[in-house]
Protein backbone atom coordinates (compact mmCIF):
# COMPACT_ATOMS: atom_id res chain seq x y z
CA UNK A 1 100.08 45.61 35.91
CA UNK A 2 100.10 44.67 39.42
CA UNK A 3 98.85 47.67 41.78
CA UNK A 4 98.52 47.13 45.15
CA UNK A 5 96.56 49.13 47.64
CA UNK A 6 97.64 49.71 51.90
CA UNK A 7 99.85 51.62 53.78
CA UNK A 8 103.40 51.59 53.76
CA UNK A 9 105.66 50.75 56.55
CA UNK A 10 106.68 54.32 57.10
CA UNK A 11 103.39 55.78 56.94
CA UNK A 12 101.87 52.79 59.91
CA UNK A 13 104.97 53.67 61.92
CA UNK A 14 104.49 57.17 61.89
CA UNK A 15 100.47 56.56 62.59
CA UNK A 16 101.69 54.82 65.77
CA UNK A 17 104.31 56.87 66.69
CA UNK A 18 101.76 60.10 66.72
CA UNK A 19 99.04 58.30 68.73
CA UNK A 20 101.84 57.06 71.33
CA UNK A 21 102.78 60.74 71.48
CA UNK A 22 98.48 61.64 71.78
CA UNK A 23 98.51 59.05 74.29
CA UNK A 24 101.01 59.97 76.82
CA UNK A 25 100.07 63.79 76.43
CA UNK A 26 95.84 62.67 77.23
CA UNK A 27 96.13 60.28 79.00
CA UNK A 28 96.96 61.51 82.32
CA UNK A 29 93.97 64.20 82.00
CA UNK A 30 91.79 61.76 81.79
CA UNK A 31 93.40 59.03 84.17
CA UNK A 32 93.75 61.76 86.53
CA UNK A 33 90.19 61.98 88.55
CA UNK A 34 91.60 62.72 91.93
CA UNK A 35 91.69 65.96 91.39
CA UNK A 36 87.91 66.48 90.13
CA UNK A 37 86.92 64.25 93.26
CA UNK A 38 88.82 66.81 95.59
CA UNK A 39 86.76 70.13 93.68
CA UNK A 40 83.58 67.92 93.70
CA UNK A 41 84.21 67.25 97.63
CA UNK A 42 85.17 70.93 98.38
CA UNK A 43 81.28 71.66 96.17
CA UNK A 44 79.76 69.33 98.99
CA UNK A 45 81.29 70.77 101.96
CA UNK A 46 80.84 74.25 100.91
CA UNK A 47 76.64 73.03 100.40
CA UNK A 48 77.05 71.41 104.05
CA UNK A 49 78.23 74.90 105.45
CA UNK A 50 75.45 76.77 103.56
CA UNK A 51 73.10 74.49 104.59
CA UNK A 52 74.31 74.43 108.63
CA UNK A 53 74.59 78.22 108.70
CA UNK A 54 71.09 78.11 107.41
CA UNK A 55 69.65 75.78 110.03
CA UNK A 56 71.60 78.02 112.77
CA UNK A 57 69.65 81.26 111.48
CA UNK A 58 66.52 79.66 111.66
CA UNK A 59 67.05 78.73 115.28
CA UNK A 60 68.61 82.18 115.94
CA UNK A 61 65.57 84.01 114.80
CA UNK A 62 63.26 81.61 116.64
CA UNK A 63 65.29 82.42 119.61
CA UNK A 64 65.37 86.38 119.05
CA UNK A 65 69.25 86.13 118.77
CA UNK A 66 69.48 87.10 114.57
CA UNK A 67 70.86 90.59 115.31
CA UNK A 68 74.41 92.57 114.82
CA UNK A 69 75.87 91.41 118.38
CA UNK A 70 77.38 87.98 119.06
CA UNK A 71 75.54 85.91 121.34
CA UNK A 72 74.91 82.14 121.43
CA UNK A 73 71.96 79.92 119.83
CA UNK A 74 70.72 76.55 121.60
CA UNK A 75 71.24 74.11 118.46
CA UNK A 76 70.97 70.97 120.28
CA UNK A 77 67.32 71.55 122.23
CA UNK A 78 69.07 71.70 125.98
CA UNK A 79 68.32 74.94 127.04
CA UNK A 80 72.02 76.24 126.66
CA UNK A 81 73.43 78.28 124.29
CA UNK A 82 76.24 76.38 122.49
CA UNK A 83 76.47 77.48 119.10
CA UNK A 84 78.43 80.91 118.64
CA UNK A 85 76.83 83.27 116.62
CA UNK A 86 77.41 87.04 115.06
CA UNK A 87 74.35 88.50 112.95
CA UNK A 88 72.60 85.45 113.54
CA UNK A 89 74.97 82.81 111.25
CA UNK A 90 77.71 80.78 113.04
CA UNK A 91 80.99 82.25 113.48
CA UNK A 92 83.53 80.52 112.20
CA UNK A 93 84.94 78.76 115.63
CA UNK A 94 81.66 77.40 115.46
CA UNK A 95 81.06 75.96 112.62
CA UNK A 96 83.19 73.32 112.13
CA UNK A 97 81.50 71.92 114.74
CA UNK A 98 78.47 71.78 113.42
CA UNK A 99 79.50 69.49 110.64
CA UNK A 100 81.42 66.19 110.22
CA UNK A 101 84.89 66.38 109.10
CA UNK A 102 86.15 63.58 107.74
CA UNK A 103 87.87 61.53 110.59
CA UNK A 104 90.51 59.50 107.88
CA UNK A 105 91.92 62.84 106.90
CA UNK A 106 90.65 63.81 104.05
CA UNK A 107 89.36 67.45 105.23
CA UNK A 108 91.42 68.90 107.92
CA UNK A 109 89.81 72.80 109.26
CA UNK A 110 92.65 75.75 110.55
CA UNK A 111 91.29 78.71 111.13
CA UNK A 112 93.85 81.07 110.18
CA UNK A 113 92.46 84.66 109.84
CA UNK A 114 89.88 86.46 112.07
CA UNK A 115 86.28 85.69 111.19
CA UNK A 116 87.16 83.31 108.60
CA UNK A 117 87.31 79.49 108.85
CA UNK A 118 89.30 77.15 106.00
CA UNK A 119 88.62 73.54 105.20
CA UNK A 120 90.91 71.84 103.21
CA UNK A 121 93.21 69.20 101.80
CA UNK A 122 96.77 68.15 103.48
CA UNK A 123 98.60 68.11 101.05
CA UNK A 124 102.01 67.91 103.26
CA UNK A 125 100.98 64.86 104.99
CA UNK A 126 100.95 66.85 108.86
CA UNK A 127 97.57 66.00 109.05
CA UNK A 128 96.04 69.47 109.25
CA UNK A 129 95.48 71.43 106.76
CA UNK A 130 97.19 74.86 106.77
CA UNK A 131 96.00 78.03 104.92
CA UNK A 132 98.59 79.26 102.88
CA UNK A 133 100.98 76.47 103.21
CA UNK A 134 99.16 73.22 101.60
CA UNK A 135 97.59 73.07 97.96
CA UNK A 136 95.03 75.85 97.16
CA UNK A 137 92.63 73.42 97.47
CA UNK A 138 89.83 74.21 100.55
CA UNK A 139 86.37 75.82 101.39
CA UNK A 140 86.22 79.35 102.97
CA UNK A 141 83.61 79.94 105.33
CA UNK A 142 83.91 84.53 106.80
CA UNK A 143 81.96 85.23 109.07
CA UNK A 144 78.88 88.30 107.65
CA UNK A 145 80.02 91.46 108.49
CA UNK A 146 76.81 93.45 108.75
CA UNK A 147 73.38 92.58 110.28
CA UNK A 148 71.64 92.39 106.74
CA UNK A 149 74.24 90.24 105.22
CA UNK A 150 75.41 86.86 105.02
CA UNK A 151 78.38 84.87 105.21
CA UNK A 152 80.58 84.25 102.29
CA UNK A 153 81.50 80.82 101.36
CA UNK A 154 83.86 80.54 98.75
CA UNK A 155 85.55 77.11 97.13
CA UNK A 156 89.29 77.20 95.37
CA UNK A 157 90.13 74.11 94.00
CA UNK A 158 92.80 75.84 91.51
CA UNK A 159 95.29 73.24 93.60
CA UNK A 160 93.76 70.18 93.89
């Protein structure tokens, strides 16, 4: 008796049939890293905002201008107040200012809603980004609403 051992045709074409359908349905996932570059960005510019609307309260409280009304803070050493600031922290026409955007388009700024200042992706190619309109993909710097507290800076990368 002559037994011989392997696969049969059938069962190697239906191996390579379900890993072609594995393949196409994984792939992209893990081909796919522009998105997880854009959330990772949005992480660094919402640390860049903390860390700028730190540096501002430190120079408002050195100048005595930390409390509930807004006022101005000198940020660049010349004796004038340039820097707009409400309880201390920048206000959010300010603060985009205070750090670099990139200048190839990748973050465009629109501030869309009172106190509140959004950094984000174009997705629409009109090179600015637009609250509400392009990919929920941005930072959100609002302005503190009380003396004691601080300003909220949120990231939603849900659309990048």
């Amino acid at each position: 008796m002559n037994k011989q051992k392997g696969f049969t045709l059938i069962e190697l074409v239906a191996v390579i049939v379900l890993l072609g359908i594995l393949a196409a349905t994984a792939l992209p996932r893990f081909l796919n890293l522009q998105g997880d570059a854009k959330a990772a960005a949005l992480q660094g510019m919402k640390a860049a905002l903390q860390g700028a609307a730190t540096q501002v309260y430190a120079k408002a409280l050195i100048q005595n201008a930390a409390g509930a009304t807004a006022t101005t803070v000198d940020t660049t050493g010349d004796g004038t107040g340039d820097t707009a600031v409400i309880n201390g922290f920048p206000r959010s026409t300010a603060i985009g200012g205070l750090i670099s955007l990139d200048a190839n388009g990748v973050f465009r700024d629109s501030t869309s809603t009172a106190g509140t200042l959004y950094i984000g992706y174009d997705s629409d190619a009109s090179n600015t980004f637009v609250f509400g309109t392009d990919a929920a993909c941005y930072v959100a710097y609002s302005e503190t609403l009380t003396a004691e507290g601080l300003p909220t800076i949120t990231v939603t990368s849900t659309g990048c």
